[in-house]
PDB file of N, CA and C in Angstrom:
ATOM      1  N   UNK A   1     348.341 -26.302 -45.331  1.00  0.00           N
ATOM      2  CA  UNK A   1     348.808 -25.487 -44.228  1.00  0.00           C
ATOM      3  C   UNK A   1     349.036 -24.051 -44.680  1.00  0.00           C
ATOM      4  N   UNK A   2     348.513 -23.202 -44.009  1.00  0.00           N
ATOM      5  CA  UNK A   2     348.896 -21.885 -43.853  1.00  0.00           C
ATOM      6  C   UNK A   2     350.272 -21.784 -43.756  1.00  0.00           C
ATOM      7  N   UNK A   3     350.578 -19.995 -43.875  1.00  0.00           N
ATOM      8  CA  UNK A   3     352.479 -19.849 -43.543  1.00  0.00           C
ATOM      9  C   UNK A   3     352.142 -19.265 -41.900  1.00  0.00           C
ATOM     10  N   UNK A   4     351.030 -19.016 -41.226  1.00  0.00           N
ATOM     11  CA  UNK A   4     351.190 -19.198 -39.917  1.00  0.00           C
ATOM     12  C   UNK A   4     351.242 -20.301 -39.286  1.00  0.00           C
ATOM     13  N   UNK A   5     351.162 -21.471 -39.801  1.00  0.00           N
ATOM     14  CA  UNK A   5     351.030 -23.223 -38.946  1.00  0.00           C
ATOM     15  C   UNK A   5     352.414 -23.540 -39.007  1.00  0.00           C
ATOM     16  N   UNK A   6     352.934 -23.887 -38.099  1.00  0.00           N
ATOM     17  CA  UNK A   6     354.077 -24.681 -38.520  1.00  0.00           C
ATOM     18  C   UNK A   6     354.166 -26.133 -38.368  1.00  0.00           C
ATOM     19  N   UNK A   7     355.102 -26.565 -39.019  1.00  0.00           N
ATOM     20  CA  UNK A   7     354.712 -28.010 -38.884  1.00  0.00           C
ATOM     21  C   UNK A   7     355.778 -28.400 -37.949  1.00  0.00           C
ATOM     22  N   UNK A   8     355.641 -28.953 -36.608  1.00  0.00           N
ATOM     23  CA  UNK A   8     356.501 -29.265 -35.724  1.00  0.00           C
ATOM     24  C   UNK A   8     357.132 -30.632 -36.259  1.00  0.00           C
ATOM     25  N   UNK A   9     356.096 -31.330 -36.631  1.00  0.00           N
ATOM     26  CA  UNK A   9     357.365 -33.082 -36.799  1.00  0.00           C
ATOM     27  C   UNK A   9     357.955 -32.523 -37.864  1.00  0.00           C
ATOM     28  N   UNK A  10     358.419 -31.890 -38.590  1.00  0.00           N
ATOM     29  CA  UNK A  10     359.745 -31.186 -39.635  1.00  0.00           C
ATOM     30  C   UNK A  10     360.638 -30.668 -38.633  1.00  0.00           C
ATOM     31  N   UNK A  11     360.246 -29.955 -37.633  1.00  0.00           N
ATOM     32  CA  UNK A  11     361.219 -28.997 -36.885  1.00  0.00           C
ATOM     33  C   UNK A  11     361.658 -30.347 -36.074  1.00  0.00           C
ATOM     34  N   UNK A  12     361.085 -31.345 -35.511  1.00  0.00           N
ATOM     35  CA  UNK A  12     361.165 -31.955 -34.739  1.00  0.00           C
ATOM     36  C   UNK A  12     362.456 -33.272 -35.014  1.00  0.00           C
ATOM     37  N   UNK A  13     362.090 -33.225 -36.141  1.00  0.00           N
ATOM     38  CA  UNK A  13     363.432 -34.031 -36.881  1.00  0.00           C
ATOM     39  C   UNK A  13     364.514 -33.559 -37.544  1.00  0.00           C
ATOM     40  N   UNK A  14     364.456 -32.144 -37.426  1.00  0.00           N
ATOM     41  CA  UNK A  14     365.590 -31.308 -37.720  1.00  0.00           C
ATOM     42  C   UNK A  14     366.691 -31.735 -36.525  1.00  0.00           C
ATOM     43  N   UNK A  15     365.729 -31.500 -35.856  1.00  0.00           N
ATOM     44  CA  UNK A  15     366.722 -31.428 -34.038  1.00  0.00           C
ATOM     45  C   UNK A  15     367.227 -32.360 -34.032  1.00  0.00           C
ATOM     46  N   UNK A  16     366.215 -33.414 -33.963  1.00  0.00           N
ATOM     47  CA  UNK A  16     367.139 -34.875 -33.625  1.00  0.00           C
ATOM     48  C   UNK A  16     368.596 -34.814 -34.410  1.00  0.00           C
ATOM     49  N   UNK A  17     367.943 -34.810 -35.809  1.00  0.00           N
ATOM     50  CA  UNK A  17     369.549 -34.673 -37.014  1.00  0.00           C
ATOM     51  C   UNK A  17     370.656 -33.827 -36.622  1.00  0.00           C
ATOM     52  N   UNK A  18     370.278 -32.583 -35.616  1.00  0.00           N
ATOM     53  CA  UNK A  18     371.574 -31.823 -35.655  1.00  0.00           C
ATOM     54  C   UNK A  18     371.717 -32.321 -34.063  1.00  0.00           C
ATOM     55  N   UNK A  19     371.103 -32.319 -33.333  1.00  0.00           N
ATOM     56  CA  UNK A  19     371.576 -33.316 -32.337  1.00  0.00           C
ATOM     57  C   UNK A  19     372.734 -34.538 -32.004  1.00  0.00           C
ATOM     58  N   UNK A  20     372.043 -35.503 -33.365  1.00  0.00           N
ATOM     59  CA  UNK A  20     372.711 -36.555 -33.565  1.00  0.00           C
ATOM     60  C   UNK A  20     373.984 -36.457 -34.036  1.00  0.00           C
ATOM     61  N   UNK A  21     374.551 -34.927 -34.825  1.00  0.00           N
ATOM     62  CA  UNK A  21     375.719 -34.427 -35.766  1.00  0.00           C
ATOM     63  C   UNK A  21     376.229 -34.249 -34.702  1.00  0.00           C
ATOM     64  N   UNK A  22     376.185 -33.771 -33.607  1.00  0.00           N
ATOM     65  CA  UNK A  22     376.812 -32.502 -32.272  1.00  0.00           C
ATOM     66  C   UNK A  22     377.489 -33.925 -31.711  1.00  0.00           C
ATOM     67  N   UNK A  23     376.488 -34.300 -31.593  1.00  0.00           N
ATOM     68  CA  UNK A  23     376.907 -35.832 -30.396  1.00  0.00           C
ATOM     69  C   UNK A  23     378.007 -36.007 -31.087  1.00  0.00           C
ATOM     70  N   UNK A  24     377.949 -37.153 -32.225  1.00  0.00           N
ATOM     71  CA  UNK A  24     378.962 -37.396 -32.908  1.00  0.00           C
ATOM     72  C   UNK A  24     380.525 -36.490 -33.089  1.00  0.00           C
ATOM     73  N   UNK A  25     380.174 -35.358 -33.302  1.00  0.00           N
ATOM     74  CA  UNK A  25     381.165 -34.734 -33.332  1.00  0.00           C
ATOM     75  C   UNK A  25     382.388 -34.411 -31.781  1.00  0.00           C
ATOM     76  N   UNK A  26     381.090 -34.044 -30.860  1.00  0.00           N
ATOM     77  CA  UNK A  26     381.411 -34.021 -29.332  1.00  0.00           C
ATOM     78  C   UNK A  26     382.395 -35.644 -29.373  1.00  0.00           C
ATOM     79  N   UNK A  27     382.204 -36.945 -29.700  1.00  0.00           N
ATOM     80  CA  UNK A  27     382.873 -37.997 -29.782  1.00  0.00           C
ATOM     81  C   UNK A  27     384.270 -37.616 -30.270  1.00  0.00           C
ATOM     82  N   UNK A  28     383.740 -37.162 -31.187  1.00  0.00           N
ATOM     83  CA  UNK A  28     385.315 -37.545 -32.350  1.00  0.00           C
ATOM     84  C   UNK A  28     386.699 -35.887 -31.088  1.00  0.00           C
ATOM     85  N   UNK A  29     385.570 -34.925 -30.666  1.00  0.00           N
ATOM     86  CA  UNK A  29     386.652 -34.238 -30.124  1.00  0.00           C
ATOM     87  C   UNK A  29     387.113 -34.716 -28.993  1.00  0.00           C
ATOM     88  N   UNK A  30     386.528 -35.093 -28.052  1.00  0.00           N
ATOM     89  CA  UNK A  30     386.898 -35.848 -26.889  1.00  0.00           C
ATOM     90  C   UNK A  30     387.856 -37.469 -27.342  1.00  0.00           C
ATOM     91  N   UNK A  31     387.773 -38.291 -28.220  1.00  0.00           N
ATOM     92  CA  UNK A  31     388.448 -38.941 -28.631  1.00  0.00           C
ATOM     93  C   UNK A  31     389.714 -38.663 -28.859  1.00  0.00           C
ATOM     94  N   UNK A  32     389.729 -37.692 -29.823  1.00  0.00           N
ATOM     95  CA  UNK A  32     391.002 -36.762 -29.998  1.00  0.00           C
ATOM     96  C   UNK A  32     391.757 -36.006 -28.620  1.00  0.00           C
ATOM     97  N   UNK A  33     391.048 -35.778 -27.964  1.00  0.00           N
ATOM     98  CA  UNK A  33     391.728 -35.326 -26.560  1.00  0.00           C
ATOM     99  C   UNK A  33     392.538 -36.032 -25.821  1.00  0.00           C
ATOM    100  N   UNK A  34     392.131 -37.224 -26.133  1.00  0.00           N
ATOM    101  CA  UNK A  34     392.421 -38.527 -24.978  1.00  0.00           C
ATOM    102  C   UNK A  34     393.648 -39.178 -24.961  1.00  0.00           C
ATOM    103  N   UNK A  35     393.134 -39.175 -26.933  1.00  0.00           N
ATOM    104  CA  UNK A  35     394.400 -39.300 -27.304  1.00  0.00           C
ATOM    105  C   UNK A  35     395.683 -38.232 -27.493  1.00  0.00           C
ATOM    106  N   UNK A  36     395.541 -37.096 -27.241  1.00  0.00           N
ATOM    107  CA  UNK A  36     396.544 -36.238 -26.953  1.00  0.00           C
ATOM    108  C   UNK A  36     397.019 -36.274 -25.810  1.00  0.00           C
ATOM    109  N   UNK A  37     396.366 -36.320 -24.496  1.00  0.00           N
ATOM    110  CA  UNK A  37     396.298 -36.776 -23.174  1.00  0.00           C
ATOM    111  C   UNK A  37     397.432 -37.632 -23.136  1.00  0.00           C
ATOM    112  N   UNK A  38     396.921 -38.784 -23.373  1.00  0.00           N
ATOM    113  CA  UNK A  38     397.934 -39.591 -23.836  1.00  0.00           C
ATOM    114  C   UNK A  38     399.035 -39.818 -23.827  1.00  0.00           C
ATOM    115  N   UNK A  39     399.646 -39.124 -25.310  1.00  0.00           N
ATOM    116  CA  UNK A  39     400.711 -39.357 -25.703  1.00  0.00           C
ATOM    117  C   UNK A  39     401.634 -37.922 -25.229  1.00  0.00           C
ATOM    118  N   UNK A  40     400.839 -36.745 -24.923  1.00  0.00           N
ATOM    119  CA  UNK A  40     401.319 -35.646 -24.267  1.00  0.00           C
ATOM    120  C   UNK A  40     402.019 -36.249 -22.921  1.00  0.00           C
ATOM    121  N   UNK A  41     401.437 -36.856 -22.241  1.00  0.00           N
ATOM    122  CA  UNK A  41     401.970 -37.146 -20.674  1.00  0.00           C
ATOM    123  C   UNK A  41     403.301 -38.297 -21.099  1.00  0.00           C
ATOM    124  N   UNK A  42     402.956 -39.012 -21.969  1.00  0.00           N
ATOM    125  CA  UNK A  42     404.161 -39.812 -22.004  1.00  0.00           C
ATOM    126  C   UNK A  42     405.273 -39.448 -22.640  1.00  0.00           C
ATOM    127  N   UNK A  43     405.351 -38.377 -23.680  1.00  0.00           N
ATOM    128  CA  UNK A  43     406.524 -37.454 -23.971  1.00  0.00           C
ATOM    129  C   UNK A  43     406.920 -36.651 -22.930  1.00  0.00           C
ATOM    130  N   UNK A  44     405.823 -35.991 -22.244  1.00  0.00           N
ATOM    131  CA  UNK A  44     406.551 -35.227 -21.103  1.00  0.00           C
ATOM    132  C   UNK A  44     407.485 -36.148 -20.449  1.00  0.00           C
ATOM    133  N   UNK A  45     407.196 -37.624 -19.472  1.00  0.00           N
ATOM    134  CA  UNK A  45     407.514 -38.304 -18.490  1.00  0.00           C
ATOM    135  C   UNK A  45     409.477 -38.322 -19.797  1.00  0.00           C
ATOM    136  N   UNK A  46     408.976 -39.159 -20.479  1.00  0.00           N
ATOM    137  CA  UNK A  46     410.415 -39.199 -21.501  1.00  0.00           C
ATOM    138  C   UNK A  46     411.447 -38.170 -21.464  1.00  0.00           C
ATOM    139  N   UNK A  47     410.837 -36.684 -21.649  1.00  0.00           N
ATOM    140  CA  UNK A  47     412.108 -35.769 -21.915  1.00  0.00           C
ATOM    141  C   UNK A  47     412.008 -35.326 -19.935  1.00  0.00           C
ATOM    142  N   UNK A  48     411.355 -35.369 -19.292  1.00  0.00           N
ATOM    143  CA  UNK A  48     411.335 -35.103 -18.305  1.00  0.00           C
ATOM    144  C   UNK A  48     412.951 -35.786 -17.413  1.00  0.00           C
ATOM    145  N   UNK A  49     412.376 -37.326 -18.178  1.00  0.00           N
ATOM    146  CA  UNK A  49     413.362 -38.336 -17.383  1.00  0.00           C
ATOM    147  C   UNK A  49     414.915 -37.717 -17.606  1.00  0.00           C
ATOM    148  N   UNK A  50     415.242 -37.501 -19.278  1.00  0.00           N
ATOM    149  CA  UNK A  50     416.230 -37.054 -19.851  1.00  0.00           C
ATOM    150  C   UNK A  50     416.441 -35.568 -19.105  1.00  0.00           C
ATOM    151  N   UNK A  51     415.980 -34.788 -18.905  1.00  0.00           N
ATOM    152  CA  UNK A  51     416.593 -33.241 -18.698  1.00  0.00           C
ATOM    153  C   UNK A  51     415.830 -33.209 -17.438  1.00  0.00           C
ATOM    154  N   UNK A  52     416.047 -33.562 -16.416  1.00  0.00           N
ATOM    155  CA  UNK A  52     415.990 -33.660 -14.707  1.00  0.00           C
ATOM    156  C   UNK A  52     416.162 -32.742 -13.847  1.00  0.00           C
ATOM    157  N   UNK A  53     417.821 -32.692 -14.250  1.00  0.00           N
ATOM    158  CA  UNK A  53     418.943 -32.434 -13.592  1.00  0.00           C
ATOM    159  C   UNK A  53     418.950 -30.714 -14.021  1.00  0.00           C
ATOM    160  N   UNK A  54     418.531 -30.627 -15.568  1.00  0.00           N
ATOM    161  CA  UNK A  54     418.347 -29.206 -15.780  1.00  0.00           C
ATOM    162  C   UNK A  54     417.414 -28.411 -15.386  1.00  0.00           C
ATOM    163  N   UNK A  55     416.487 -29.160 -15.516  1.00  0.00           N
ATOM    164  CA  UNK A  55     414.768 -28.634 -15.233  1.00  0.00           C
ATOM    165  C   UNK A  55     415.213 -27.991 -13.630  1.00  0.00           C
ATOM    166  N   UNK A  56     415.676 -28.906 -12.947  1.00  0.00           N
ATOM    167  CA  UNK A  56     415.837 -28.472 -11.706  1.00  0.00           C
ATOM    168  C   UNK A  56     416.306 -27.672 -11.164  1.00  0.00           C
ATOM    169  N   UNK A  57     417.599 -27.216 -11.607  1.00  0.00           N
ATOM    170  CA  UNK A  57     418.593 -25.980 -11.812  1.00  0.00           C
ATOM    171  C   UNK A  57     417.629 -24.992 -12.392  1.00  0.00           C
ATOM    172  N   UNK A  58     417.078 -24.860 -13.506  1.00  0.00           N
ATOM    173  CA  UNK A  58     416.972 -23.837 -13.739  1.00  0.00           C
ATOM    174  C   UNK A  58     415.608 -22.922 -12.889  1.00  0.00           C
ATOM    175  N   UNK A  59     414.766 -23.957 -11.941  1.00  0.00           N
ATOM    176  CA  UNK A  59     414.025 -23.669 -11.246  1.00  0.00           C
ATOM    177  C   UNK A  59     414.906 -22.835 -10.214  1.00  0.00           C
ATOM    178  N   UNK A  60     415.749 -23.132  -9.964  1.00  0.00           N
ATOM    179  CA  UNK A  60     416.368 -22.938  -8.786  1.00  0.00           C
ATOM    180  C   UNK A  60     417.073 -21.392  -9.075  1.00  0.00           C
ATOM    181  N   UNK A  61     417.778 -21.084 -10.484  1.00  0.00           N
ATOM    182  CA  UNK A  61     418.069 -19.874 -10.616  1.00  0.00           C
ATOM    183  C   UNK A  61     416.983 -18.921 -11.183  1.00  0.00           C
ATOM    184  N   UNK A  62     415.636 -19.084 -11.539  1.00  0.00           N
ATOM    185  CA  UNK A  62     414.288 -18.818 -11.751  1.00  0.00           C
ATOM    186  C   UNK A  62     414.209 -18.205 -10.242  1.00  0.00           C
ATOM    187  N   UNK A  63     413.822 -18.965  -9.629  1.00  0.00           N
ATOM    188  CA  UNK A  63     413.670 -18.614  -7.905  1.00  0.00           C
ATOM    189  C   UNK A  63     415.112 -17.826  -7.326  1.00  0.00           C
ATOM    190  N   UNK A  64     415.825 -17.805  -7.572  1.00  0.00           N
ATOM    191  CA  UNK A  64     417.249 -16.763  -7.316  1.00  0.00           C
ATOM    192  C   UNK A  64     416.400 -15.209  -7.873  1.00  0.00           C
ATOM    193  N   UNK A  65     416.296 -15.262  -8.978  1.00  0.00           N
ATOM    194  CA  UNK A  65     416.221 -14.360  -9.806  1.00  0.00           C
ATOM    195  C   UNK A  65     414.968 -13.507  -8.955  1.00  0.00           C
ATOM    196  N   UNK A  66     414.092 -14.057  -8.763  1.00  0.00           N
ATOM    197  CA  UNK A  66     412.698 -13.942  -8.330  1.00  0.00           C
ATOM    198  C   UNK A  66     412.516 -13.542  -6.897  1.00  0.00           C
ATOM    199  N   UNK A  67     413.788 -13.457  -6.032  1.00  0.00           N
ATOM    200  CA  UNK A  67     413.617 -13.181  -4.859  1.00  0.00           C
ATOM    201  C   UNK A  67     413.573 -11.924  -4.556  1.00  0.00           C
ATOM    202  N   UNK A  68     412.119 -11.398  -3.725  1.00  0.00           N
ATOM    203  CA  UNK A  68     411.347 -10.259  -3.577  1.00  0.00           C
ATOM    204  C   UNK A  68     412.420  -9.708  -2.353  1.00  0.00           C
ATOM    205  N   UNK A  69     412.482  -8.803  -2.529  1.00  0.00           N
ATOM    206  CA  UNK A  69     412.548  -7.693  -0.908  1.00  0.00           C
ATOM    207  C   UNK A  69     411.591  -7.472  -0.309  1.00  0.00           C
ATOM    208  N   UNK A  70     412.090  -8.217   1.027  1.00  0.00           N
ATOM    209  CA  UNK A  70     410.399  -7.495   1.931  1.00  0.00           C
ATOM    210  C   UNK A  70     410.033  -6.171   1.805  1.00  0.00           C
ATOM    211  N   UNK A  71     410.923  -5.619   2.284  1.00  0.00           N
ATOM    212  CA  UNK A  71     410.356  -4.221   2.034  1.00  0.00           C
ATOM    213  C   UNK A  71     409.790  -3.862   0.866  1.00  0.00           C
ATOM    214  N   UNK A  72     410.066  -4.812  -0.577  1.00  0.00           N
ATOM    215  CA  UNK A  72     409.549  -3.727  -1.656  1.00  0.00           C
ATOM    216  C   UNK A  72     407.949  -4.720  -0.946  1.00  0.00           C
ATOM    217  N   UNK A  73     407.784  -5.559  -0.790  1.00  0.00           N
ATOM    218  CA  UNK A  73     406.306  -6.487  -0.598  1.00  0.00           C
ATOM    219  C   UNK A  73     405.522  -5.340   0.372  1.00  0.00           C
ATOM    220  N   UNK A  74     406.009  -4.909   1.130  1.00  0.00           N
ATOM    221  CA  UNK A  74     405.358  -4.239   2.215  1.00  0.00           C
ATOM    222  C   UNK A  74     404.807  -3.412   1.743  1.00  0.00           C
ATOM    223  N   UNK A  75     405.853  -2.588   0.964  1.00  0.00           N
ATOM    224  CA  UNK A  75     405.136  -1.205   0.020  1.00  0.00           C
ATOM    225  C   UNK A  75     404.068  -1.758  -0.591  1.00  0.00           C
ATOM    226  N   UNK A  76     404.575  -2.958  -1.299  1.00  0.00           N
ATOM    227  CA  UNK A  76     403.447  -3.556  -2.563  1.00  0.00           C
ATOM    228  C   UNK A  76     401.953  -3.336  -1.493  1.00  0.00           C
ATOM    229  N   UNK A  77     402.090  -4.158  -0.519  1.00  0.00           N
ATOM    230  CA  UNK A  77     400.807  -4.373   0.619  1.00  0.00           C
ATOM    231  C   UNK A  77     400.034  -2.985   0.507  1.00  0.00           C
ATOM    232  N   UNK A  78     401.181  -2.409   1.595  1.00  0.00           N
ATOM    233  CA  UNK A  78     400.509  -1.117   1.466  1.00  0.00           C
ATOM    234  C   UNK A  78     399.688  -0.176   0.785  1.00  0.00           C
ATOM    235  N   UNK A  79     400.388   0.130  -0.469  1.00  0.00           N
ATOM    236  CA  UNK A  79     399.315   0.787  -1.657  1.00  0.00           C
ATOM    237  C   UNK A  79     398.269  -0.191  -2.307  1.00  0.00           C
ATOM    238  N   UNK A  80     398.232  -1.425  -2.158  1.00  0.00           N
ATOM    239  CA  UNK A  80     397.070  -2.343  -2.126  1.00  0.00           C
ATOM    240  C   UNK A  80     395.818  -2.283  -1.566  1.00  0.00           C
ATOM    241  N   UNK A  81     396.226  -2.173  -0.145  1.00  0.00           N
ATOM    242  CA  UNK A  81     395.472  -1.673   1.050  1.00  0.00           C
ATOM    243  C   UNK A  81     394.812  -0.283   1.132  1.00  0.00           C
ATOM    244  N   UNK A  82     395.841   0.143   0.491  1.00  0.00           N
ATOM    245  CA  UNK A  82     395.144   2.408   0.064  1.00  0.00           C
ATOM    246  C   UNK A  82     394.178   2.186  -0.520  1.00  0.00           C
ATOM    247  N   UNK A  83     394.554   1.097  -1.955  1.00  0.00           N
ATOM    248  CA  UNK A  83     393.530   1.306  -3.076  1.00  0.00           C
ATOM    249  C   UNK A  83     391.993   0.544  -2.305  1.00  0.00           C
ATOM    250  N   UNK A  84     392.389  -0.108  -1.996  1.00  0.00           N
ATOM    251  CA  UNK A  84     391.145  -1.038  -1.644  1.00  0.00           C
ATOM    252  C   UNK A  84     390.199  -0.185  -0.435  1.00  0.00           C
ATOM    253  N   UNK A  85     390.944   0.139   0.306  1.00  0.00           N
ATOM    254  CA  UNK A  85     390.281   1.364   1.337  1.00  0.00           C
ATOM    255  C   UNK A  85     389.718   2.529   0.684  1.00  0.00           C
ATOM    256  N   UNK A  86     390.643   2.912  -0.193  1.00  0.00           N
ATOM    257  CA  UNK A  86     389.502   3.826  -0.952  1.00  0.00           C
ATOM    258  C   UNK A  86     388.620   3.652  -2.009  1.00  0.00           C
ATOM    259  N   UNK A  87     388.918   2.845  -2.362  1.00  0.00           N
ATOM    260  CA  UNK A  87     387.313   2.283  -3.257  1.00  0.00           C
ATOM    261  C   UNK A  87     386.402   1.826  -2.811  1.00  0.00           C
ATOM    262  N   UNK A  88     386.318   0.876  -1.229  1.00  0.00           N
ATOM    263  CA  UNK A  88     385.447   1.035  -0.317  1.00  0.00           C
ATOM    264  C   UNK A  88     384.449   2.592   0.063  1.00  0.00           C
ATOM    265  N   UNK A  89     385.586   2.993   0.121  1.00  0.00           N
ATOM    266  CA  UNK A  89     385.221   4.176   0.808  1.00  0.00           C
ATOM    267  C   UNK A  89     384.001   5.056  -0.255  1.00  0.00           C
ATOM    268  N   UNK A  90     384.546   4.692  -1.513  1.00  0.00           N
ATOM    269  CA  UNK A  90     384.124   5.552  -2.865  1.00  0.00           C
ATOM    270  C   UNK A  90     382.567   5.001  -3.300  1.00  0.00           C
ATOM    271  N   UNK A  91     382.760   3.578  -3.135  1.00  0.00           N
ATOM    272  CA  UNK A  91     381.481   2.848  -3.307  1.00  0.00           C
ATOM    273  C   UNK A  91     380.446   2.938  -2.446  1.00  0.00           C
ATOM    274  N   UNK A  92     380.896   3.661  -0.679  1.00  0.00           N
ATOM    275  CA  UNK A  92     379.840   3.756   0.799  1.00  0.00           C
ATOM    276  C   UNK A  92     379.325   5.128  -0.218  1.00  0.00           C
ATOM    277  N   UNK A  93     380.257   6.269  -0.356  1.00  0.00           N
ATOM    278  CA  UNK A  93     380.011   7.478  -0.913  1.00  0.00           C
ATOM    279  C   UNK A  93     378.909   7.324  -2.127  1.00  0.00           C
ATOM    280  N   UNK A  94     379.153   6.632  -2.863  1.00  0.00           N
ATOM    281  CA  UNK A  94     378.494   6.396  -3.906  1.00  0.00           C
ATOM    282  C   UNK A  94     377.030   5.709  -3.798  1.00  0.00           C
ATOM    283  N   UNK A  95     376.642   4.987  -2.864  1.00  0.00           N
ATOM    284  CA  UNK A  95     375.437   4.238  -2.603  1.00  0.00           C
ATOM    285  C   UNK A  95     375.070   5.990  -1.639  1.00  0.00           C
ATOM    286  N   UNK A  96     375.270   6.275  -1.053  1.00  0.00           N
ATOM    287  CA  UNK A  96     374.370   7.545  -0.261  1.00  0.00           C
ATOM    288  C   UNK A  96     373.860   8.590  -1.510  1.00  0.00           C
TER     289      UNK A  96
END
């Protein structure tokens, strides 16, 4: 063989081999997931069961904390609405 011929059944069993590595490996990570899956959801449900009563509270002063003024929302809207109107506007300008 020339160094212009290539020999495909070499290339051809390369693939399979790194193919066959990927697969395998794709296994072992998804295995590992499953099992994190797993045992992740059932520690959550555990400390979940235990701290309830807190989790819940502290949602609740989270959401205290977090409560918007309409009016500041309106403003928020508003200059939302500017920007977006004028970048419309910038992009009609811009295509002519």
């Amino acid at each position: 063989m020339t160094e212009e011929q290539v020999d495909y059944k070499t290339l051809y069993e390369d693939l399979l081999v790194k193919v066959e590595t990927l697969t395998k490996e794709r296994d072992e990570v998804s295995e590992k997931w499953r099992k994190y899956k797993e045992t992740a959801s059932t520690s959550f449900k555990k400390h979940y069961e235990k701290n309830r009563e807190k989790m819940i509270e502290n949602v609740k002063e989270y959401n205290k904390k977090k409560a918007y003024d309409p009016v500041k929302i309106s403003e928020y809207n508003k200059r939302s609405y500017e920007k977006r109107k004028l970048k419309k506007s910038q992009e009609q300008v811009d295509k002519e």
